[in-house]
Each structure stands twice: as C-alpha cells, then as structure tokens.
Protein backbone atom coordinates (compact mmCIF):
# COMPACT_ATOMS: atom_id res chain seq x y z
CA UNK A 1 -35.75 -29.58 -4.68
CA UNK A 2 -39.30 -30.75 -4.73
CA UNK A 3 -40.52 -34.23 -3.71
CA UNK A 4 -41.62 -35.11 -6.97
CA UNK A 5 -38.05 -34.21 -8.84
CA UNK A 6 -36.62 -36.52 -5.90
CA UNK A 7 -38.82 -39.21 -7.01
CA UNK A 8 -38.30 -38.96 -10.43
CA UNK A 9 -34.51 -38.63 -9.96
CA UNK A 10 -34.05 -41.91 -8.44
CA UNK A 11 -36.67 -43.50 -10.74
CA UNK A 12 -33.80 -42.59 -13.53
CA UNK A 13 -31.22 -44.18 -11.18
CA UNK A 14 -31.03 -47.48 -13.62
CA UNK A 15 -30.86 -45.36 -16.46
CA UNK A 16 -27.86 -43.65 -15.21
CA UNK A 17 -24.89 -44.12 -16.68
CA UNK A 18 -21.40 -45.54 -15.43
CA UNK A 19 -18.77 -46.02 -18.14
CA UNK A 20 -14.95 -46.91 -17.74
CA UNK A 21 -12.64 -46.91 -20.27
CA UNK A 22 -8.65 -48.61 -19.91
CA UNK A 23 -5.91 -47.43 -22.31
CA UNK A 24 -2.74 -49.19 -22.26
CA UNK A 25 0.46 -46.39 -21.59
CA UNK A 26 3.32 -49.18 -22.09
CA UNK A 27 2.59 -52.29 -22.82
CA UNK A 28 4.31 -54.82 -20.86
CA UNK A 29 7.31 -56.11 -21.89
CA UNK A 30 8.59 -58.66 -19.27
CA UNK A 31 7.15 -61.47 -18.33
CA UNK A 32 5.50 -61.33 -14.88
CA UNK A 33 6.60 -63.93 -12.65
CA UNK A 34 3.67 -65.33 -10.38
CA UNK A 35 5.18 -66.83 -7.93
CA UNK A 36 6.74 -63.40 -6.69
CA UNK A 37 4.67 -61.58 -4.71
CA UNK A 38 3.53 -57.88 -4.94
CA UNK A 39 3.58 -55.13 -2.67
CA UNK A 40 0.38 -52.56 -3.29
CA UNK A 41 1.15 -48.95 -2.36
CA UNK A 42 -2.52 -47.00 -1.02
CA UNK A 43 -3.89 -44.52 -2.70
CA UNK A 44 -2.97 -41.20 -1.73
CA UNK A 45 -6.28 -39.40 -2.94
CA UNK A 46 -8.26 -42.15 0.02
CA UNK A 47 -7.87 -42.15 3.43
CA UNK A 48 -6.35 -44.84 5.62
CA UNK A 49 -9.63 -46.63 6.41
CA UNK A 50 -10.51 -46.15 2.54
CA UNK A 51 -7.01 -47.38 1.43
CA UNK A 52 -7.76 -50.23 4.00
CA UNK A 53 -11.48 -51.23 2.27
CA UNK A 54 -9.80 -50.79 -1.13
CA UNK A 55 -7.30 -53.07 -0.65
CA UNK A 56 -9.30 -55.76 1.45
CA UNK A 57 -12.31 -55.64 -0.96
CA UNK A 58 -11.01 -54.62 -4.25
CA UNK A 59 -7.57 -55.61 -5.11
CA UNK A 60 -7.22 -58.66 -2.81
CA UNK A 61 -10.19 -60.39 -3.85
CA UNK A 62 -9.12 -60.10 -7.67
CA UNK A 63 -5.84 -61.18 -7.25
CA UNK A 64 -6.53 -64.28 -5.21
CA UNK A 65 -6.19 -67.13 -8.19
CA UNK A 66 -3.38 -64.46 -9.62
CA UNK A 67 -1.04 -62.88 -7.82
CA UNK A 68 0.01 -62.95 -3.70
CA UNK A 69 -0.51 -58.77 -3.21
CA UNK A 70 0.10 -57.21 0.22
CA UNK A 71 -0.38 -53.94 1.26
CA UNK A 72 2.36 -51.89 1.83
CA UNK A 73 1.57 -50.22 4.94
CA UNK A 74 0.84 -53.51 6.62
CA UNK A 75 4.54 -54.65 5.84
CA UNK A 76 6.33 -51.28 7.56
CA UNK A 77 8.04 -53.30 10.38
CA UNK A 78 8.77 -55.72 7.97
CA UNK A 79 10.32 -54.28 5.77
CA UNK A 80 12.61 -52.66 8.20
CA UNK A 81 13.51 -55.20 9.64
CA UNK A 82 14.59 -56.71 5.90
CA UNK A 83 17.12 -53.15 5.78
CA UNK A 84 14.57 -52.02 2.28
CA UNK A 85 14.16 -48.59 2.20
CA UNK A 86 11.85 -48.09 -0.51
CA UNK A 87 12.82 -44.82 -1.19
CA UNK A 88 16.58 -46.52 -1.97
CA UNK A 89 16.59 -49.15 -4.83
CA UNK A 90 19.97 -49.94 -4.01
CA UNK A 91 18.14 -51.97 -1.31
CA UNK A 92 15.79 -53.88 -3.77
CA UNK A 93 17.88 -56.87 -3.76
CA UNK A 94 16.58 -57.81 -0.21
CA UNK A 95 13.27 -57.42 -1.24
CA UNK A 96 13.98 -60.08 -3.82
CA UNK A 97 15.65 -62.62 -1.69
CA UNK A 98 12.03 -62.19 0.87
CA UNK A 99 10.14 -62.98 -2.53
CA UNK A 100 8.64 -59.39 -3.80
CA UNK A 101 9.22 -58.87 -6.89
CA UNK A 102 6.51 -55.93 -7.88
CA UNK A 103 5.38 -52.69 -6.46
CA UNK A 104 2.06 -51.70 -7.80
CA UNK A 105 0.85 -48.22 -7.64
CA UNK A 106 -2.52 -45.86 -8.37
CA UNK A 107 -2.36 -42.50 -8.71
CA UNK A 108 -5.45 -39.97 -9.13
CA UNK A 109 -4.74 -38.08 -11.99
CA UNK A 110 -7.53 -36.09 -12.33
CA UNK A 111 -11.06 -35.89 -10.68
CA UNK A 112 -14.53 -33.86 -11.47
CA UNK A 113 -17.08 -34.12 -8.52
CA UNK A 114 -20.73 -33.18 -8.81
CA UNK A 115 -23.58 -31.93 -6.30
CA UNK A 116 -25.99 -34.25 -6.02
CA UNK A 117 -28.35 -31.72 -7.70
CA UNK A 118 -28.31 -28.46 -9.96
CA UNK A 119 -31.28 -26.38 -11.15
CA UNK A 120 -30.71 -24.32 -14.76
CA UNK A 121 -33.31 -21.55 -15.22
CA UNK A 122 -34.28 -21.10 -19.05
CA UNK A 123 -32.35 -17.83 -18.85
CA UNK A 124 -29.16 -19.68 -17.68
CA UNK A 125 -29.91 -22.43 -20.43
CA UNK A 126 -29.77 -19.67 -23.10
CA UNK A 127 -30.33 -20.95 -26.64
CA UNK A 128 -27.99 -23.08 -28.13
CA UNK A 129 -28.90 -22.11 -31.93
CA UNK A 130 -28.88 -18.46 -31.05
CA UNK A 131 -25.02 -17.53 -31.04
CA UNK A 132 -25.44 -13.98 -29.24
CA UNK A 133 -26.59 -15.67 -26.13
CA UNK A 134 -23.81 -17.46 -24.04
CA UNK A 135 -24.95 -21.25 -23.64
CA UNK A 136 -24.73 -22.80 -20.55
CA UNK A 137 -24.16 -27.05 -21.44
CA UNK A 138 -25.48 -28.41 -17.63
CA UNK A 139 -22.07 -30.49 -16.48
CA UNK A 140 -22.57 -32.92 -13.37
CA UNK A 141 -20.85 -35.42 -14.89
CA UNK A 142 -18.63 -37.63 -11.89
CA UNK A 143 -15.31 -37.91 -13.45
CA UNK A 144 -11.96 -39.09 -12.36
CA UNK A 145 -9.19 -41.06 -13.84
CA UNK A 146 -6.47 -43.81 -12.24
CA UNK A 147 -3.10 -44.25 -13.60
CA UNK A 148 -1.45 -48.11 -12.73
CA UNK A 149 1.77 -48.67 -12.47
CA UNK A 150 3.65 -51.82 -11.99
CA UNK A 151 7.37 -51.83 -10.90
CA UNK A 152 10.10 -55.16 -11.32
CA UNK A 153 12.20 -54.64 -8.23
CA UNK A 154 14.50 -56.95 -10.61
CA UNK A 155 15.33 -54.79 -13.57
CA UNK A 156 14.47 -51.63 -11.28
CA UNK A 157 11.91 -50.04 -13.87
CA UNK A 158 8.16 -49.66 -14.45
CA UNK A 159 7.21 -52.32 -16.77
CA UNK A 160 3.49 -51.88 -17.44
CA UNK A 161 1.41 -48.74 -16.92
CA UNK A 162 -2.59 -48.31 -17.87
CA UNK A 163 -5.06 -45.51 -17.21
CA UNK A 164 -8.50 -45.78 -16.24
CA UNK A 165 -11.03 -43.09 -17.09
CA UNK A 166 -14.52 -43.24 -15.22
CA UNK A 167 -17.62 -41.64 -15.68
CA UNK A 168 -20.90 -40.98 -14.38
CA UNK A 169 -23.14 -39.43 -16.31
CA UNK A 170 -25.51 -37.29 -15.09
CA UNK A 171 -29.82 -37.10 -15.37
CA UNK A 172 -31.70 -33.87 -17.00
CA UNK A 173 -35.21 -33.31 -15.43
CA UNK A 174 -37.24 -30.86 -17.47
CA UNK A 175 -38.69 -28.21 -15.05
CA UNK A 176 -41.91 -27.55 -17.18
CA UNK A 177 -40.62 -23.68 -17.12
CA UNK A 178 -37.88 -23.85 -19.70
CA UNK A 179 -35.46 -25.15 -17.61
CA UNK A 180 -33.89 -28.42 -15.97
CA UNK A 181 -32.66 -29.94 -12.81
CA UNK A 182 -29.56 -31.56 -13.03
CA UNK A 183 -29.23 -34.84 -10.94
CA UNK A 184 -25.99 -37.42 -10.41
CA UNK A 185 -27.21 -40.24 -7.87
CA UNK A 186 -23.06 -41.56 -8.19
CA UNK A 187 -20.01 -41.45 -6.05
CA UNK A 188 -16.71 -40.95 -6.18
CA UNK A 189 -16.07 -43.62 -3.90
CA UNK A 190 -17.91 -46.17 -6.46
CA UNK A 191 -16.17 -44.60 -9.24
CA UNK A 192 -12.90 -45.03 -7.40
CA UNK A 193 -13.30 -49.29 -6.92
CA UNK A 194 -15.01 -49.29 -10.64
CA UNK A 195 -11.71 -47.45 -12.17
CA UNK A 196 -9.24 -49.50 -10.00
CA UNK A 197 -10.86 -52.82 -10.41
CA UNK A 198 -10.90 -52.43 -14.36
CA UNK A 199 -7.38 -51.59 -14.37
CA UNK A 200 -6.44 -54.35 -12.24
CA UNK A 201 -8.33 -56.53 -14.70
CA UNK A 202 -6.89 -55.25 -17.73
CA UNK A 203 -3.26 -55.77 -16.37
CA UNK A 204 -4.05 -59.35 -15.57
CA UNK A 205 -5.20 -59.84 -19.41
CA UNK A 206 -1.99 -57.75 -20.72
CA UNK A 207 0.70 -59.74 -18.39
CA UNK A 208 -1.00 -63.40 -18.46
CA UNK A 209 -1.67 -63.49 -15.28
C-alpha cells in the first residue's frame, strides 16, 4: 500500500463510520432492586487482562450512581466460602442473604473482522449493471454483536435480555485504474466497549435504574 493511500486513509478516519444499534429481546418485567448488588460474569470472547479493563473501565464506571457490580472472578474465594456454586441454583439463597441479587452476562454472538486494508482490481470489481459478470461488493465492514443478560437469583430466571449490534464501516479509495482500496482504521476491541457500554445503558433506561 502506497504512502499516499496511507495518508489519505487516515485523512477519512473522521469520516468513518461507527454505528450501534440495541434491540430489546424481553423486556423487563420485575422491578430491579438497587440496593442488591450484581455479580458481572467476563466475557468469554476477551482475555483475562481484557475481561479485567472491561470491567474496570467500562461497566464499573457506568454503574457507579446505579448499581454496586462486582466481577465475578474477583469473588471466587468468596463465594466459596458462602457454599454458592453457581453452577447449582439450589444454592442461590446464600447469595441472597450476602446481598447479590443479579448475575449479568455478555455473550459474543457473532463477529466479522477486517484487514486493515484490501485492494479490488477493476477485474475483481466486475460490473454491477452487467449481470454475466460475477460482482464482487468490497466487505471490510468490523462487525460483531453482544447479547445481555440479566439474572434475579430471587425468582431464579433471566428477567431482561438486549442485543447490541456494532458496526464499523469501512473507506473506498479509488485507485485511478478502475479499482479501489478498501480501508477499516477500527477495532474490535473499540467495537467490543462501544457494544457493551450501549447495552449497559439501555438496560439502565429499561429497568429504572
């Protein structure tokens, strides 16, 4: 990739496009107690140190007038030594009387990655209007979307559930021969905290918090 398509590319930076979009799956339908606390499982599609930064600098922050969150793998001692096994809701009722009454979860549903840069020659292009020649439509679109699911320990079922959808659209350089370059300047990483922390905000708004 030449010097000047790198130039231009991040020129276009501003003009590139992140979008996320939350749909409510089940609306909530009991009343969300503040004054019990949560317990936030990590995501499995992030590492530890990632699970770590996403709770500390994502979910944390935006719970802090809301909810008291903590994350689940920083409570494994206690939580045995309260007899919960998580995997065992015939245990929940301890996790009451210690004051949890959520369990929040994210799960990566689906994902698209991107290179940071494609080249289409004019022969890969094809012609869109000419239906005897396959078309090739550039995609290096970022895509990925987060379902979130909150649990009541107390009635032992999930009680509010929203998905996240996040994109980043990609940049088309012309090539002055008939083709393009195809540039994404995102990350998944950013995508990740975009998805999660719109979720998070939209569950706030649909359970009062």
């Amino acid at each position: 990739m030449s010097f000047r398509i790198l130039i231009t590319a991040f020129s276009l930076l501003l003009l590139a496009c992140t979008t996320v979009k939350v749909i409510v799956k089940k609306p909530n339908f009991e009343k969300v107690e503040r004054e019990k606390a949560v317990v936030v499982f990590p995501l499995q599609s992030m590492t530890v140190r990632e699970n770590e930064n996403f709770f500390e600098n994502i979910v944390k922050p935006s719970t802090a007038d809301k909810i008291s969150v903590h994350h689940e793998p920083s409570l494994e001692w206690e939580l045995k030594r309260l007899g919960v096994v998580l995997e065992d809701t015939s245990t929940y009722t301890r996790l009451l009387d210690a004051g949890f009454g959520y369990l929040l979860f994210f799960q990566l549903t689906s994902i698209q990655n991107a290179d940071l840069w494609e080249h289409y020659r004019e022969i890969e292009l094809g012609n869109k209007h000419d239906t005897s020649v396959p078309y090739i439509v550039p995609g290096a679109d970022m895509k990925l979307t987060i379902l979130l699911r909150l649990y009541s320990v107390k009635s032992r079922q999930f009680i509010y559930e929203n998905i996240a959808r996040a994109n980043r659209s990609a940049t088309n350089i012309d090539d002055n021969k008939g083709g393009i370059h195809v540039v994404n300047t995102g990350s998944l990483s950013v995508l990740h905290k975009k998805a999660i922390k719109k979720a998070l905000n939209r569950m706030y708004e649909d359970c009062d918090l």
